[in-house]
Protein backbone atom coordinates (compact mmCIF):
# COMPACT_ATOMS: atom_id res chain seq x y z
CA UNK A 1 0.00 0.00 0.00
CA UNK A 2 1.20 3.27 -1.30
CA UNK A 3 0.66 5.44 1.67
CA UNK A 4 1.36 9.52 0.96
CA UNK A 5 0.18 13.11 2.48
CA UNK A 6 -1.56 15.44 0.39
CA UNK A 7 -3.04 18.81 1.37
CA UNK A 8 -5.93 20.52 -0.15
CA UNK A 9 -6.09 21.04 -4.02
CA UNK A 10 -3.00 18.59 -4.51
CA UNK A 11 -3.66 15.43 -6.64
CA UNK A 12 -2.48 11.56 -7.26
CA UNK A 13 -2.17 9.98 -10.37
CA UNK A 14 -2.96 6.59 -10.95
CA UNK A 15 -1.86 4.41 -14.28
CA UNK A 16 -3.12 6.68 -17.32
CA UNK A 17 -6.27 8.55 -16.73
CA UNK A 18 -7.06 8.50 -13.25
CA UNK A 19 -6.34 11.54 -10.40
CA UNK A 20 -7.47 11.14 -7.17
CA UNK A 21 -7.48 14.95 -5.52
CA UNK A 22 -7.72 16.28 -2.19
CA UNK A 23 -10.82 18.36 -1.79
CA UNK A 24 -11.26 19.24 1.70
CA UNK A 25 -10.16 18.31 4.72
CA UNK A 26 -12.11 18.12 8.36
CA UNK A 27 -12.08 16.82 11.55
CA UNK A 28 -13.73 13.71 10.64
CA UNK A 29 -12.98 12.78 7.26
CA UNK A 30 -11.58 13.99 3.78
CA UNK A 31 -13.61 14.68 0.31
CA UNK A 32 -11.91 14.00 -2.52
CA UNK A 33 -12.80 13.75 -6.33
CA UNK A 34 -11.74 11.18 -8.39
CA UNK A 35 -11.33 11.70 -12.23
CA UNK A 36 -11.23 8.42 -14.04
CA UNK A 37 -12.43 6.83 -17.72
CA UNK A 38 -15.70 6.12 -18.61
CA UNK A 39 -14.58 2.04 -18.71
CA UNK A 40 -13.16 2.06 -15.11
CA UNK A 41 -15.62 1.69 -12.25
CA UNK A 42 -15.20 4.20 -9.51
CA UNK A 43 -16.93 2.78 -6.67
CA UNK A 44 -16.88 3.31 -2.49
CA UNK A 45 -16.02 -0.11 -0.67
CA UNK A 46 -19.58 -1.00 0.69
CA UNK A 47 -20.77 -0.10 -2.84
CA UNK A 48 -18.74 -2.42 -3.93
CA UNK A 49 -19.66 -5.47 -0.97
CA UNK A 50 -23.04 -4.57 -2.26
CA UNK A 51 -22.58 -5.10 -6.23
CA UNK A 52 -20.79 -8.36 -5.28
CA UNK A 53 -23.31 -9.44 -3.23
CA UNK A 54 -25.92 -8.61 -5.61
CA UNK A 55 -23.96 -10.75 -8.45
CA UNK A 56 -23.71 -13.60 -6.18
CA UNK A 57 -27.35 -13.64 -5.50
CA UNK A 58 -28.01 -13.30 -9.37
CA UNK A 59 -26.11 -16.23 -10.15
CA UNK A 60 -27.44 -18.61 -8.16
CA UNK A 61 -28.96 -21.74 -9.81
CA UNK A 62 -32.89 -20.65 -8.29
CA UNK A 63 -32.80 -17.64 -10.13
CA UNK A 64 -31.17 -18.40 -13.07
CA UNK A 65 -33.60 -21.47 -13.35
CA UNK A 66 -36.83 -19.18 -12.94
CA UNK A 67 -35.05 -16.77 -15.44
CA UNK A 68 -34.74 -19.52 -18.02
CA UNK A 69 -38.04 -20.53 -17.65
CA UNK A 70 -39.22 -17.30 -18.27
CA UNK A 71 -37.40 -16.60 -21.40
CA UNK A 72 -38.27 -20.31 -22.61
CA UNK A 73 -42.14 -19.32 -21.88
CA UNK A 74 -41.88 -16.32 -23.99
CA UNK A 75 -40.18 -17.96 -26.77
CA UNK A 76 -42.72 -20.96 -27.10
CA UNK A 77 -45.75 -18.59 -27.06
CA UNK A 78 -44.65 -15.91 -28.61
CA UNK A 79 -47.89 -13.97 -28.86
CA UNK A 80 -48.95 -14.98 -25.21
CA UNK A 81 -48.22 -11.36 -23.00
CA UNK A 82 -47.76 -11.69 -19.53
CA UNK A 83 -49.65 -9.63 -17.81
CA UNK A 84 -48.80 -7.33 -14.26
């Protein structure tokens, strides 16, 4: 882990294309901005815990069977709607 001290308006740059900058500083915590690609996912940790969790959930084999069975539904009866 790269540990460094920054003050207020001073930056880090990461690889190509991504600055992390000091915003402002307080007695419990920092702001900072973070500039980064369009293609590279900028997310807070428990945002993070959250997607993952969410993507395990999605994958499971219930799901994924009910989603299957869905999609097989609407492809046998085309012209059947569901309704709701």
């Amino acid at each position: 882990m790269l540990v460094v001290t920054r003050k207020r308006g001073e930056a880090i740059v990461i690889g190509d294309g991504i600055e992390v900058h000091v915003l402002r500083l307080g007695r419990d915590g920092v702001r900072i901005g973070i500039s980064a690609p369009p293609h590279i996912a900028v997310h807070r940790s428990e945002v993070r815990d959250q997607i993952r969790k969410a993507n395990a959930t999605a994958a499971t084999a219930s799901s994924t069977s009910a989603a299957l069975e869905q999609l097989r539904s609407r492809f046998t009866n085309p012209g059947k709607r569901r309704e709701g």
